[in-house]
Protein backbone atom coordinates (compact mmCIF):
# COMPACT_ATOMS: atom_id res chain seq x y z
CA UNK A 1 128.80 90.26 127.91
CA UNK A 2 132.47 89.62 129.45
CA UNK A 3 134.78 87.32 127.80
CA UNK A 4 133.85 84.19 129.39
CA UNK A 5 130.07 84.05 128.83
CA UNK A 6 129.42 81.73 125.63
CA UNK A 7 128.50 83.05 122.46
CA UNK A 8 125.05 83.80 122.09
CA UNK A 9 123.81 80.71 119.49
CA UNK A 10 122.02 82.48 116.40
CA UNK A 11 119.47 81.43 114.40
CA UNK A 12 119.19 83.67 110.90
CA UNK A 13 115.97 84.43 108.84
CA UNK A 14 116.24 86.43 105.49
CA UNK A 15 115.85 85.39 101.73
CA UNK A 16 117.54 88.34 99.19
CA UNK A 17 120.80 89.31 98.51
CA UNK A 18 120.00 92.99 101.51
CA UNK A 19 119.87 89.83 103.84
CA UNK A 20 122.87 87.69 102.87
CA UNK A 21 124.94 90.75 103.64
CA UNK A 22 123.91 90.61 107.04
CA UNK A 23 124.04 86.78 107.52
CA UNK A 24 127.75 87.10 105.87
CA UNK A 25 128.84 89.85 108.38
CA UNK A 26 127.76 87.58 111.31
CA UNK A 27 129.89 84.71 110.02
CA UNK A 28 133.26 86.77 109.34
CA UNK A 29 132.77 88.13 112.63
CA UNK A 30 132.65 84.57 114.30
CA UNK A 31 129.53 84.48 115.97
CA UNK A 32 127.69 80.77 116.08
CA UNK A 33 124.94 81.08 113.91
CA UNK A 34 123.22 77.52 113.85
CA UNK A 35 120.60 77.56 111.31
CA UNK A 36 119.18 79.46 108.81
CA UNK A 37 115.83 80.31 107.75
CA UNK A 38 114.92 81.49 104.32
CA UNK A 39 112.29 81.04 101.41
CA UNK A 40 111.79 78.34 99.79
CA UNK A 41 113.39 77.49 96.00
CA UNK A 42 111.49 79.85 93.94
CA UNK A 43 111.31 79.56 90.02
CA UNK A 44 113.19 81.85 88.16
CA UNK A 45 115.34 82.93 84.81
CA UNK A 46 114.08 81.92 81.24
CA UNK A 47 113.98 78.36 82.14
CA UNK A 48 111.88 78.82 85.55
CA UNK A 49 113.75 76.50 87.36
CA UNK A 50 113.92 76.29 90.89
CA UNK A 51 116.50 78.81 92.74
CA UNK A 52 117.96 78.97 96.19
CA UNK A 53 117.62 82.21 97.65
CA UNK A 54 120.99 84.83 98.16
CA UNK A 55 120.63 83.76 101.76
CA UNK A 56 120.39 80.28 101.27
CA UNK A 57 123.31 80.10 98.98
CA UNK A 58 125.14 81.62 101.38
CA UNK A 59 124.19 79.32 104.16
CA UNK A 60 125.25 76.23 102.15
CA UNK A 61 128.83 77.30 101.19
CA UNK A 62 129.18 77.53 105.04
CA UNK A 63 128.01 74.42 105.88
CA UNK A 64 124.81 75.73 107.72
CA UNK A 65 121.59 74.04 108.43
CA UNK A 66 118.91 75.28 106.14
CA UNK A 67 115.19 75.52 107.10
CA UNK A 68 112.43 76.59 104.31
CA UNK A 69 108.96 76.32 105.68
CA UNK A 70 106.32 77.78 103.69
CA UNK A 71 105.45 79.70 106.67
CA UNK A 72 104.90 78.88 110.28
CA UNK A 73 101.37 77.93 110.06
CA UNK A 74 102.53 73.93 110.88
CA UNK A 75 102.75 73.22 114.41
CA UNK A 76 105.75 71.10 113.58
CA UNK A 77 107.93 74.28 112.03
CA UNK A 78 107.16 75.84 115.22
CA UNK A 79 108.47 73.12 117.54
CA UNK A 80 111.23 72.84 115.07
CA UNK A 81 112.27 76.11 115.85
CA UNK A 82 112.12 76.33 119.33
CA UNK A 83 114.10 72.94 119.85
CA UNK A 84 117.04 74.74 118.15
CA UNK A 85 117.41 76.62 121.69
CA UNK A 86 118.63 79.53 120.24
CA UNK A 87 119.32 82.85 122.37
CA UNK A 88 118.24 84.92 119.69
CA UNK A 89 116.93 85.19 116.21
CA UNK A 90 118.04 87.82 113.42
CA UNK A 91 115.67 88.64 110.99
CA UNK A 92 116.42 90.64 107.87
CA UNK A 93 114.02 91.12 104.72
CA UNK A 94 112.73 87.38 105.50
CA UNK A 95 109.44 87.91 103.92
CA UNK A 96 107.22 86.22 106.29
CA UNK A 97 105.54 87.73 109.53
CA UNK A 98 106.46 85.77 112.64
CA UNK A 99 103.79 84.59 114.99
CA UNK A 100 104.08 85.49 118.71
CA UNK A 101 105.08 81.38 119.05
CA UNK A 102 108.21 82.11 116.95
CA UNK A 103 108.87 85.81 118.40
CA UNK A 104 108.90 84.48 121.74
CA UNK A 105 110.94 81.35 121.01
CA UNK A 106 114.66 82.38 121.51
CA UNK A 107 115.41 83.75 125.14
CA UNK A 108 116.26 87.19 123.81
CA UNK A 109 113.32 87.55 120.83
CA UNK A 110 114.07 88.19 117.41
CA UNK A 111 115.67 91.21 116.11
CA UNK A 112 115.35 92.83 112.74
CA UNK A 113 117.35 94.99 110.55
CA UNK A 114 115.02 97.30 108.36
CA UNK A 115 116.33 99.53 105.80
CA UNK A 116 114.48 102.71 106.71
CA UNK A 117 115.08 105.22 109.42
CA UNK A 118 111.63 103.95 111.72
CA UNK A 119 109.13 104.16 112.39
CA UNK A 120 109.32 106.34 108.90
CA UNK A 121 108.83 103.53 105.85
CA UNK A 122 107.13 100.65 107.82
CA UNK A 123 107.03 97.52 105.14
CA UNK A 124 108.44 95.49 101.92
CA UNK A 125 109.67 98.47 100.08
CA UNK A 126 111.29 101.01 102.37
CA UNK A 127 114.54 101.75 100.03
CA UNK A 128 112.18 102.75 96.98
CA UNK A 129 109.73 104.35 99.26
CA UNK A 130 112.36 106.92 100.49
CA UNK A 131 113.63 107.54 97.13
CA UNK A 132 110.01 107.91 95.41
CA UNK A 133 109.19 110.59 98.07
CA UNK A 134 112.23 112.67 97.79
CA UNK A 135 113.83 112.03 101.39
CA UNK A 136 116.86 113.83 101.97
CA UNK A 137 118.23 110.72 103.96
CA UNK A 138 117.36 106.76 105.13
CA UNK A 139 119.19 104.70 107.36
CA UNK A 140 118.60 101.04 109.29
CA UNK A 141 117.25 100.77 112.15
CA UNK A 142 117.97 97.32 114.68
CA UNK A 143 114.70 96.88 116.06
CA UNK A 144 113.31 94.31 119.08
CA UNK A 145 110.22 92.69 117.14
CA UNK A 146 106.72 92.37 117.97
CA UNK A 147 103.99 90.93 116.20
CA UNK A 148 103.11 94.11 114.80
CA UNK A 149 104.50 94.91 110.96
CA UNK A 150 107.82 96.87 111.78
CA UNK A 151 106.09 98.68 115.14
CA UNK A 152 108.64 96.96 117.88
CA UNK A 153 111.10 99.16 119.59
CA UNK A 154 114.18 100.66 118.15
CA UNK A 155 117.49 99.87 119.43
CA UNK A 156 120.07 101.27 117.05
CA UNK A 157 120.09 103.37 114.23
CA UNK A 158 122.39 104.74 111.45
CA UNK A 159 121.64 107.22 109.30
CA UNK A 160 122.74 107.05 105.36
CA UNK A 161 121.89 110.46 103.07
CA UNK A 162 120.40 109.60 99.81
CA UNK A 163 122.33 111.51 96.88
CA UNK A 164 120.50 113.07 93.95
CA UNK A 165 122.34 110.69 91.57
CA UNK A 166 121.15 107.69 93.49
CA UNK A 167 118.87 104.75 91.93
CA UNK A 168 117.37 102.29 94.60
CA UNK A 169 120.32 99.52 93.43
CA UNK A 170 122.98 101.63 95.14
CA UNK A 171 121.32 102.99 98.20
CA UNK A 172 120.92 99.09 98.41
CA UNK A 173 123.80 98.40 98.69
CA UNK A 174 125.09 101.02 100.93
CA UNK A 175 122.11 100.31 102.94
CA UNK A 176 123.16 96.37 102.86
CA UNK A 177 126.35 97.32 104.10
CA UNK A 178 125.67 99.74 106.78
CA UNK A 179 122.72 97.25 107.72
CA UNK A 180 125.23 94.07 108.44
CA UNK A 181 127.69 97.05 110.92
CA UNK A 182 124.69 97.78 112.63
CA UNK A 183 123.52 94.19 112.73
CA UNK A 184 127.36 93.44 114.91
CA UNK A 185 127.63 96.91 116.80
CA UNK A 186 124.23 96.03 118.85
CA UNK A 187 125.07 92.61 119.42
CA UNK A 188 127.15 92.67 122.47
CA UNK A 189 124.56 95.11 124.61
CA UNK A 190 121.97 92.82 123.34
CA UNK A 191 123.93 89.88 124.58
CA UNK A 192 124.30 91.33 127.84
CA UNK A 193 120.79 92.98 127.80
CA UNK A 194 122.28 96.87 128.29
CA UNK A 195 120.77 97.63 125.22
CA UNK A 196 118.33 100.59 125.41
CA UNK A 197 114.55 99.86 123.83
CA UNK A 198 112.97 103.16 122.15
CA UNK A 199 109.33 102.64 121.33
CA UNK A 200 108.45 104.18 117.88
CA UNK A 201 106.12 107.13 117.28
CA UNK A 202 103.42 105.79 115.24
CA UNK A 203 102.02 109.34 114.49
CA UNK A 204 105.20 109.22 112.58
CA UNK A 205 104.78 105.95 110.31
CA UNK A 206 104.40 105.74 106.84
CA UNK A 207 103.57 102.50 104.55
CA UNK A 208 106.15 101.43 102.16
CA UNK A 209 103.88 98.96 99.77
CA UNK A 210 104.96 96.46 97.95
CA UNK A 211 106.18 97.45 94.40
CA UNK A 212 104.34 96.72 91.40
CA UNK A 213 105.10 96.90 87.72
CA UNK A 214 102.24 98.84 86.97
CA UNK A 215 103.87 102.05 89.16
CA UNK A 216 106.78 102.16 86.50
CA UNK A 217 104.16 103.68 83.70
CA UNK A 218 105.63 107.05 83.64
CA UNK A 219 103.20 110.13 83.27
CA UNK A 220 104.26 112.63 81.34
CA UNK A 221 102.08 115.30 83.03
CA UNK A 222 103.90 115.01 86.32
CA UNK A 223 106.47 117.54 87.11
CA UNK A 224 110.35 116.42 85.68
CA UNK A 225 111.44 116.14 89.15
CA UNK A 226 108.83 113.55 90.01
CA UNK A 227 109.49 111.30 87.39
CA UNK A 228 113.42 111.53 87.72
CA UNK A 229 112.99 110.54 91.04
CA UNK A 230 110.70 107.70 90.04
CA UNK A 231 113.00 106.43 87.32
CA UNK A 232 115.82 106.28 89.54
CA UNK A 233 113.85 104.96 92.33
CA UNK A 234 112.23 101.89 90.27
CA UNK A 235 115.92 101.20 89.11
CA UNK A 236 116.60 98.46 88.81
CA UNK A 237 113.28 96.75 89.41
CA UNK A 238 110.61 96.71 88.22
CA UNK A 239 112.09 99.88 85.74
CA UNK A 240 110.03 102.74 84.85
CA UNK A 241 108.63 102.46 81.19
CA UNK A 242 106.63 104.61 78.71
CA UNK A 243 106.05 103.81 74.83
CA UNK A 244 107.67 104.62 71.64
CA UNK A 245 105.49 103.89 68.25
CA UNK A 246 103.15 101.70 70.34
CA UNK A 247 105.72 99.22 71.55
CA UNK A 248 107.54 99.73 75.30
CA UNK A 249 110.42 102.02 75.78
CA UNK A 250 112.26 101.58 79.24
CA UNK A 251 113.97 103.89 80.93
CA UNK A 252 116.53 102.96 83.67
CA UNK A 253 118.37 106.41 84.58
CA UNK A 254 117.24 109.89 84.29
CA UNK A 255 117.82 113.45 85.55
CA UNK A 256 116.20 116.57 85.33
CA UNK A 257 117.16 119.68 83.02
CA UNK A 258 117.57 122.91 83.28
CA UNK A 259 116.03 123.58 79.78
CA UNK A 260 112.34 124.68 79.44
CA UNK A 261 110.19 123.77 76.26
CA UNK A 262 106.23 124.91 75.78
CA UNK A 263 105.92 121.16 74.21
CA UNK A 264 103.19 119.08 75.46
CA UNK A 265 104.04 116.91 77.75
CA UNK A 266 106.03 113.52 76.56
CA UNK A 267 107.13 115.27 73.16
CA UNK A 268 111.32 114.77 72.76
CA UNK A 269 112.67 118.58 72.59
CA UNK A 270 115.99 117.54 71.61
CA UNK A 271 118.81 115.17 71.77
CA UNK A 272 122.58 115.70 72.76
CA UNK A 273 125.34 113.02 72.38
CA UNK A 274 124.46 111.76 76.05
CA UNK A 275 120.66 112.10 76.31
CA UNK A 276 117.05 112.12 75.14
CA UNK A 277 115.29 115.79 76.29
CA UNK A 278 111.66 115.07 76.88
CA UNK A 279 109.01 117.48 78.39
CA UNK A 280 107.30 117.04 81.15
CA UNK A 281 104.00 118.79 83.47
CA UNK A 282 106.45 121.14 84.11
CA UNK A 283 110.12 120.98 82.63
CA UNK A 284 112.28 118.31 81.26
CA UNK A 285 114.43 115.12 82.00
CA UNK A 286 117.13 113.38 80.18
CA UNK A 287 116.63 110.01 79.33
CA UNK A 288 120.53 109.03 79.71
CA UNK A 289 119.86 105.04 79.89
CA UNK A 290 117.31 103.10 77.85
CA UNK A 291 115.87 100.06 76.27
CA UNK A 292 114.72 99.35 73.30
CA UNK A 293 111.93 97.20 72.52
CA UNK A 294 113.86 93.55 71.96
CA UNK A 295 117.51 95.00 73.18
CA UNK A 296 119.20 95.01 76.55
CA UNK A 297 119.53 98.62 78.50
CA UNK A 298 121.76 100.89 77.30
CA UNK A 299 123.46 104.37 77.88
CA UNK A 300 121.20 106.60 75.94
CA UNK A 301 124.50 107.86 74.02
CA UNK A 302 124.80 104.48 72.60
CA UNK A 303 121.61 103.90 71.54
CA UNK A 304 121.64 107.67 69.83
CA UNK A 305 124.83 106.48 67.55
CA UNK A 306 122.51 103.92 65.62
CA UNK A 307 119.13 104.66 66.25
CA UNK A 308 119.15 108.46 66.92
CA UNK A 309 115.96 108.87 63.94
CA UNK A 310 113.52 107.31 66.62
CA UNK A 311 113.66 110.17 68.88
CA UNK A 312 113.61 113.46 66.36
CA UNK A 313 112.30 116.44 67.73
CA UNK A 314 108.40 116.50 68.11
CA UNK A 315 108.42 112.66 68.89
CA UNK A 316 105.78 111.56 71.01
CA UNK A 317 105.99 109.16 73.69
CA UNK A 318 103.32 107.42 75.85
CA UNK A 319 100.70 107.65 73.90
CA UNK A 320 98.37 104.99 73.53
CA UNK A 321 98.06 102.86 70.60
């Protein structure tokens, strides 16, 4: 795009905080974003009352134009839409699919940012996908949409390796931030339509579902290095739990051991001043952050000055009441 064309005019779609990074990038940068799409006010907190989405908040302390249609069902959110004019439309973690009316609306399509290195973790939950499977590295791809679910063509990517140490919170946010670079690198080719379109190999695909609570019940039959990696990849939602004298225990950070035991699986082995030694299927993991029925999440050694008699040696956790 040379220096005299006009900047493209923007509309942005995206609801949590993954998206508001984005949507904040584009504003420092000076490009004309002129609306932005987002949830609508969900409940939330102790008191359920009605919260604007990270995106939304965002949006309002820059004096944007806020749209929050329940989807795009309504003829009259779709003409609303398209009388914006916009040139194009960035999507990131919105929440909704588009239909082919909205996808086609802005002269250069919509464009999303997905955390995952496509076509490998297609879907709501790619960060915690890629962590729950063991993946050496993730990334975010910028990809042309279609009204497939994350199957349009790729048109940059950047690749981010995921450390051992890493829960899904920070891979988040490094994810968040390499997500918004991305986002302004392929703007200007896109502008100018230079941009090169790679269609995805859908031999290659993989489904990142939706998270549930339910998947943070931790077996203790499964192999240490499994449930490390799903403790750390459940933190810090929805949290990986077992139970402790019938009542919840959660467990927000673990590692594995070196240290072998012949105890049956979910029996503590041992305590030092940092962590909780359980077995496992095979081997054992340190519990080094925790939370105790009724208290807020704590490092393990904390919890171990005051309460250290609930986890002797030979304690059993997970098992049913």
């Amino acid at each position: 795009m040379s220096d005299t064309a006009k900047p493209l005019r923007i509309l942005f779609a995206g609801t949590p905080d993954f998206a508001a990074s984005s949507l904040q990038a584009l504003l420092d940068a000076g490009h004309n974003v002129i609306g932005v799409y987002t949830q609508p006010d969900r409940p939330a907190g102790r008191g359920r009352k009605l919260t604007p989405s990270p995106v939304k908040k965002v949006a309002l302390e820059n004096n944007l134009p806020v749209y929050q249609p329940l989807n795009f069902k309504q003829e009259d959110d779709r003409q609303q839409l398209a009388s914006l004019q916009a040139d194009l439309m960035v999507v990131v973690a919105y929440g909704l699919l588009l239909p082919k009316a909205v996808l086609e609306a802005p002269s250069l399509g919509c464009i999303n940012v997905h955390a995952s290195l496509l076509p490998r973790w297609r879907g709501a939950a790619p960060i915690h996908r890629a962590l729950l499977a063991g993946d050496q590295e993730t990334g975010v791809t910028i990809m042309q949409m279609d009204e497939g679910l994350d199957t349009g063509a790729m048109l940059l990517k950047r690749t981010c390796p995921i450390h051992s140490t890493d829960t899904s919170g920070e891979l988040h946010d490094r994810l968040a931030n390499i997500g918004a670079q991305a986002l302004l690198e392929s703007l200007p080719s896109i502008a100018d339509r230079t941009i090169e379109h790679e269609v995805q190999d859908n031999s290659l695909a993989c489904y990142a579902h939706k998270l549930e609570k339910a998947e943070g019940l931790i077996d203790w039959q499964k192999p240490a290095s499994e449930i490390a990696r799903q403790v750390k990849g459940l933190s810090p939602w929805p949290v990986a739990f077992t139970t402790l004298n019938g009542e919840t225990l959660r467990v927000w950070y673990a590692e594995t051991s070196e240290a072998t035991s012949d105890a049956p699986p979910g029996t503590v082995v041992g305590c030092d001043k940092k962590a909780i030694m359980v077995a496992c299927g095979n081997g054992i993991v340190r519990l080094l952050k925790i939370q105790l029925p009724g208290s807020k999440a704590m490092d393990t050694s904390a919890v171990l000055n005051s309460k250290k008699e609930l986890f002797s040696n030979g304690t059993a956790l997970g098992l049913s009441e």
